[in-house]
Protein backbone atom coordinates (compact mmCIF):
# COMPACT_ATOMS: atom_id res chain seq x y z
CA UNK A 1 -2.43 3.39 18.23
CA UNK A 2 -3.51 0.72 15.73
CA UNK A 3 -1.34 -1.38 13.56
CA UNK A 4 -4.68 -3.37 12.17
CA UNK A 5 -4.94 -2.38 8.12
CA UNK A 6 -8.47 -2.06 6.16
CA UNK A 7 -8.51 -2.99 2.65
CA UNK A 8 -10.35 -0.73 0.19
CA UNK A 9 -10.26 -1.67 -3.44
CA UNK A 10 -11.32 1.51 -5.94
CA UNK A 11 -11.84 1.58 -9.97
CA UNK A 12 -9.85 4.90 -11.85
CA UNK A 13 -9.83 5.78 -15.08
CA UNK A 14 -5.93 4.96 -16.03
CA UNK A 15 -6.10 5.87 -20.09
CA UNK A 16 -8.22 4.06 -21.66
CA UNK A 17 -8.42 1.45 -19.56
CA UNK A 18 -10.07 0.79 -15.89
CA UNK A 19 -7.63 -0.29 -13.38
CA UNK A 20 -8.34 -1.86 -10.28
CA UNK A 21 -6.37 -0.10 -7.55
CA UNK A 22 -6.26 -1.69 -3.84
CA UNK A 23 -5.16 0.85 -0.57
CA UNK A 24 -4.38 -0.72 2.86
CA UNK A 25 -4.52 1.95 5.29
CA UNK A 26 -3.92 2.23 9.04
CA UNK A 27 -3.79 4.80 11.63
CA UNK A 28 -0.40 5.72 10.83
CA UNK A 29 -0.01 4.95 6.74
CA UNK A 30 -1.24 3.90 3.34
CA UNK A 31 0.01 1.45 0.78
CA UNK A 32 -1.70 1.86 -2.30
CA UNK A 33 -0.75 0.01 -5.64
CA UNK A 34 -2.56 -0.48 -9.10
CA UNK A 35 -3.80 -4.06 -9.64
CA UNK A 36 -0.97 -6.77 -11.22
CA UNK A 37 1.92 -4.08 -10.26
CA UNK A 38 4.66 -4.53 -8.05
CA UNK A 39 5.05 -0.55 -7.09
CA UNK A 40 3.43 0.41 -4.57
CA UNK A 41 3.34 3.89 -3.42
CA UNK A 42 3.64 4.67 0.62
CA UNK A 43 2.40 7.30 2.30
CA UNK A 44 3.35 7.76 6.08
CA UNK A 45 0.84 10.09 7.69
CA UNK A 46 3.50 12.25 9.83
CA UNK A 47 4.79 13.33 6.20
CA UNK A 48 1.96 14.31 4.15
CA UNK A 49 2.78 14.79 0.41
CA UNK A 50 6.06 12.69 0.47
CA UNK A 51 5.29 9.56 -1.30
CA UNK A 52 7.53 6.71 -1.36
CA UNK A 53 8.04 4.39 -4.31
CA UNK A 54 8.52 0.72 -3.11
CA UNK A 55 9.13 -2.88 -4.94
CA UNK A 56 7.34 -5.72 -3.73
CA UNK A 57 9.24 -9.01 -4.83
CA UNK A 58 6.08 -10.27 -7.36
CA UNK A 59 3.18 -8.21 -9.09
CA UNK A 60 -0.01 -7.33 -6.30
CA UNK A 61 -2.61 -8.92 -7.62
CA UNK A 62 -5.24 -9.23 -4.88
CA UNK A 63 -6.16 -7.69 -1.32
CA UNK A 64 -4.71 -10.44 0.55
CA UNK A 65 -1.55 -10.06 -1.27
CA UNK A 66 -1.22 -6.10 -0.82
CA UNK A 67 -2.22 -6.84 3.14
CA UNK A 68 0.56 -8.98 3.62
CA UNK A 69 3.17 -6.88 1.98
CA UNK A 70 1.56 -3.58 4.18
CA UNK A 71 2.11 -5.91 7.03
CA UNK A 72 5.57 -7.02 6.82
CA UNK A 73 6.65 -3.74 5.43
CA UNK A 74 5.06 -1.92 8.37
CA UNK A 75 6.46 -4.00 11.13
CA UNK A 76 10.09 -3.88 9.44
CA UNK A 77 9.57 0.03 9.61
CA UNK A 78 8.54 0.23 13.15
CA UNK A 79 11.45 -2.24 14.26
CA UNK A 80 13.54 -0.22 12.73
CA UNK A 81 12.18 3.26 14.18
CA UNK A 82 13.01 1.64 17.97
């Protein structure tokens, strides 16, 4: 099992309006949050469908950014799991 994240960065149609959205994935979960945003919606895999809402401290404006909050947020989960 992998704790390594990609980065993927996708355009939607949000209104009228193109938002940039970024999704770090691993084997396990996905992060996924729109551009300049500080929600970012969780999904772990064993629980398809139930989507968590969580705050990051600032607004996610780049890849790096939404990496390191997958990262930290991951490894607090699986400290806490053990």
């Amino acid at each position: 099992m992998s704790s390594k994240f990609t980065v993927e960065q996708s355009m939607r149609e949000h209104t009228t309006a193109e938002r940039v959205i970024w999704c770090a994935a691993n084997d396990q979960c996905d992060y996924v949050v729109m551009k300049d945003d500080e929600e970012v919606h969780f999904t772990h895999f064993s629980e398809p469908g139930r989507l968590k809402l969580l705050q990051a401290s600032a607004p996610i404006s780049t890849a790096d950014e939404l990496l390191a909050f997958a990262e930290q947020d991951f490894a607090h989960r699986v400290q806490q799991s053990h």
